[in-house]
Protein backbone atom coordinates (compact mmCIF):
# COMPACT_ATOMS: atom_id res chain seq x y z
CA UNK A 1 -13.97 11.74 11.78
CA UNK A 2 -15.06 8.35 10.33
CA UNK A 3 -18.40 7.54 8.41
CA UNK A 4 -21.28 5.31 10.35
CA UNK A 5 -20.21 2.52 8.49
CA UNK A 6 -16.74 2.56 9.32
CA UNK A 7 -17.89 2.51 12.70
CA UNK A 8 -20.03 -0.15 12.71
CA UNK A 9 -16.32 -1.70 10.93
CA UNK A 10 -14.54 -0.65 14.24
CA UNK A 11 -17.46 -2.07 16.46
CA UNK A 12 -17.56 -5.34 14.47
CA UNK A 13 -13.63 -5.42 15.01
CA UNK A 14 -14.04 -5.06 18.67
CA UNK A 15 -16.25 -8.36 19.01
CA UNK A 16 -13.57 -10.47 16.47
CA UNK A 17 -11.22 -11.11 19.50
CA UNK A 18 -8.93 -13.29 16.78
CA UNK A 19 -7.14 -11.43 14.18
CA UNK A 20 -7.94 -14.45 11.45
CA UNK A 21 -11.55 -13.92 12.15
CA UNK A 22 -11.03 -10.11 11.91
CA UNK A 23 -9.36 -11.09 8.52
CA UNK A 24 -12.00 -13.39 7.03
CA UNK A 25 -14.36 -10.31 8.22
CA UNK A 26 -12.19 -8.08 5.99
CA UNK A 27 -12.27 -10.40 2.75
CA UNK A 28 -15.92 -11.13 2.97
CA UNK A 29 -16.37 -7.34 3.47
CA UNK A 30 -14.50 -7.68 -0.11
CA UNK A 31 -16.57 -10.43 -1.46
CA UNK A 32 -20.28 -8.22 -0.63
CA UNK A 33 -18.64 -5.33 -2.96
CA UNK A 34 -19.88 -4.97 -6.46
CA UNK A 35 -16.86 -5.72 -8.90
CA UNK A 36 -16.60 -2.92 -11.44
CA UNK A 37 -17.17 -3.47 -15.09
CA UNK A 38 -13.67 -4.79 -16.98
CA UNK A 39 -14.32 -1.54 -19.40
CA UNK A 40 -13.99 1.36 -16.65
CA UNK A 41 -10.56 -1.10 -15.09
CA UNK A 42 -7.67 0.95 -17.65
CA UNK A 43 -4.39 3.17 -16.92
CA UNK A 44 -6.65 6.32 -15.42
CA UNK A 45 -8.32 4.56 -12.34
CA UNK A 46 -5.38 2.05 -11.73
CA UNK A 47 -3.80 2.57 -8.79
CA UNK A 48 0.24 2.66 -8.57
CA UNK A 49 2.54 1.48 -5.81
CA UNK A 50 -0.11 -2.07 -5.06
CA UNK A 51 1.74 -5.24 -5.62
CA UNK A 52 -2.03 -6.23 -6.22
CA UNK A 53 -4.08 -4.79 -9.19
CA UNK A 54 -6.01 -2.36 -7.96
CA UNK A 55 -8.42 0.63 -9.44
CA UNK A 56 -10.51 3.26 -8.10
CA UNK A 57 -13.12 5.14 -9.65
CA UNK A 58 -14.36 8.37 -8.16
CA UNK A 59 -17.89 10.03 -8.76
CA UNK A 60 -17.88 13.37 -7.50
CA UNK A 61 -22.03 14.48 -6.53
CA UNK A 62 -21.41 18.74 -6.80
CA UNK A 63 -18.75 21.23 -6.93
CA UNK A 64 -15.92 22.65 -4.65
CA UNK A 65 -15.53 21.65 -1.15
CA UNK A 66 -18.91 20.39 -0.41
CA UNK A 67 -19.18 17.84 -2.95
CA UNK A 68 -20.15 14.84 -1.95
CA UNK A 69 -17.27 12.03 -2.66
CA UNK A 70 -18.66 8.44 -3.85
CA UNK A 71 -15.75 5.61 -5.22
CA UNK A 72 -16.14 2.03 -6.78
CA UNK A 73 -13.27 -0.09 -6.30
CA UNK A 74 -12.24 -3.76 -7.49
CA UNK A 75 -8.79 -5.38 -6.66
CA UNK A 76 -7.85 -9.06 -8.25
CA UNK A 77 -6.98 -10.17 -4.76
CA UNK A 78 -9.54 -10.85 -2.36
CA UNK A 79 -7.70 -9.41 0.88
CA UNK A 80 -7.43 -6.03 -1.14
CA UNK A 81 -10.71 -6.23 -2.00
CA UNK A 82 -11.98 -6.24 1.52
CA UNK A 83 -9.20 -3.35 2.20
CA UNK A 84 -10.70 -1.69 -0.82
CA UNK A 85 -14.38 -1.93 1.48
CA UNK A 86 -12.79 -0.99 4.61
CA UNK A 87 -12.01 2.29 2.63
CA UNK A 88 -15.11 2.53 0.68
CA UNK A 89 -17.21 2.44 4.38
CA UNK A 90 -14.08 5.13 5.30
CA UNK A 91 -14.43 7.83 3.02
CA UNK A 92 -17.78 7.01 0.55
CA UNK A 93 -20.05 9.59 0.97
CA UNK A 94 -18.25 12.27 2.64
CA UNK A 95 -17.87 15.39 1.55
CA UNK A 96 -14.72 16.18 -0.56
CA UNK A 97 -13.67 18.42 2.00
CA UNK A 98 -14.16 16.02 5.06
CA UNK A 99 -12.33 13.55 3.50
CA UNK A 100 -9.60 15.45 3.25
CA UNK A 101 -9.49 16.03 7.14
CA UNK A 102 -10.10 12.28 7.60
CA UNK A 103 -6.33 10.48 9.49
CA UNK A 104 -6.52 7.26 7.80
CA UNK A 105 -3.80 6.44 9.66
CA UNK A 106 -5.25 6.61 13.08
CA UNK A 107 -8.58 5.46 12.00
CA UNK A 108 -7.37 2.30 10.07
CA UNK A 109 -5.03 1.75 13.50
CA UNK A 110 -8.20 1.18 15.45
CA UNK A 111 -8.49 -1.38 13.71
CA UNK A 112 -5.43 -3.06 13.99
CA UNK A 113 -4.54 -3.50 10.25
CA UNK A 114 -1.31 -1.81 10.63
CA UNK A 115 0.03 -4.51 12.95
CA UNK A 116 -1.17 -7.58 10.98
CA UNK A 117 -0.80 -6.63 7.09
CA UNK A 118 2.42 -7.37 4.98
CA UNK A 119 5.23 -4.31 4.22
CA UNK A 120 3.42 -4.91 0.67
CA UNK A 121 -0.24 -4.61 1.61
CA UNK A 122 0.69 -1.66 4.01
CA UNK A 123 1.97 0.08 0.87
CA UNK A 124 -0.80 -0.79 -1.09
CA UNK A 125 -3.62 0.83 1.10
CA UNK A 126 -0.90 4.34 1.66
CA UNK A 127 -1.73 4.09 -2.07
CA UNK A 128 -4.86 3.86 -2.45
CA UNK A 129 -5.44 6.33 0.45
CA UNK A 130 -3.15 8.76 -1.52
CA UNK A 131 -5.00 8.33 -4.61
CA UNK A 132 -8.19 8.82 -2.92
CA UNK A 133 -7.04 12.81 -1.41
CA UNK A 134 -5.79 13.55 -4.72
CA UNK A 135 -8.92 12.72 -6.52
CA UNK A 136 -10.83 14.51 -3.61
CA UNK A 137 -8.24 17.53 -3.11
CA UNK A 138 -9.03 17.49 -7.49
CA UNK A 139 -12.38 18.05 -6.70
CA UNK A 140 -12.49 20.65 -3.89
CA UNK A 141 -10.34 23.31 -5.79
């Protein structure tokens, strides 16, 4: 169950026949994101377990289950940036609900980023995809 823009991810993927281009795709992905503000980067929206610093900070639209699930994210390293996008297109905008049903693992597979990404990098986005069902799960109970 992926978002529109994570498909038009997986179509753009399809065309990159090279992975490097696939990975320049990823970091400029990173570079088009907003950075967050240095105020709203502290403990509570860091994310543990990235060898990169990393934060995420939800905005929940509604209540229960059907809220709508929105996310800014920043990373100091460019690649987890553009990892950081590849999410944001993945769950932003779903409902809290939906993206609790969402297999990152499969969907981020189409993509091929479990074959080409570092033990460390791997970890990093089982992080921040961990982080981002327990701030959803929060929000749907």
């Amino acid at each position: 169950m992926a978002s529109a823009a994570f498909e038009d991810i997986a179509e753009t993927f399809e065309f990159l026949d090279d992975w490097e281009d696939r990975y320049r795709h990823v970091i400029d992905m990173g570079r088009a994101m907003p950075p967050m503000e240095d105020a709203v980067k502290v403990p509570a929206t860091k994310v543990d377990g990235c060898a990169s610093q990393v934060w995420i900070l939800p905005r929940i639209d509604g209540a229960g289950p059907g809220a709508v699930f929105r996310f800014q994210g920043d990373s100091d390293a460019m690649i987890v940036r553009g990892l950081i996008a590849v999410l944001h297109a993945l769950y932003d905008g779903l409902r809290v609900e939906d993206v609790l049903a969402v297999d990152a693992g499969a969907e981020l597979g189409r993509l091929g980023l479990n074959d080409h990404l570092s033990a460390q990098r791997s970890n990093g986005v089982r992080a921040m995809v961990e982080r981002i069902r327990a701030l959803a799960a929060e929000a749907a109970a």
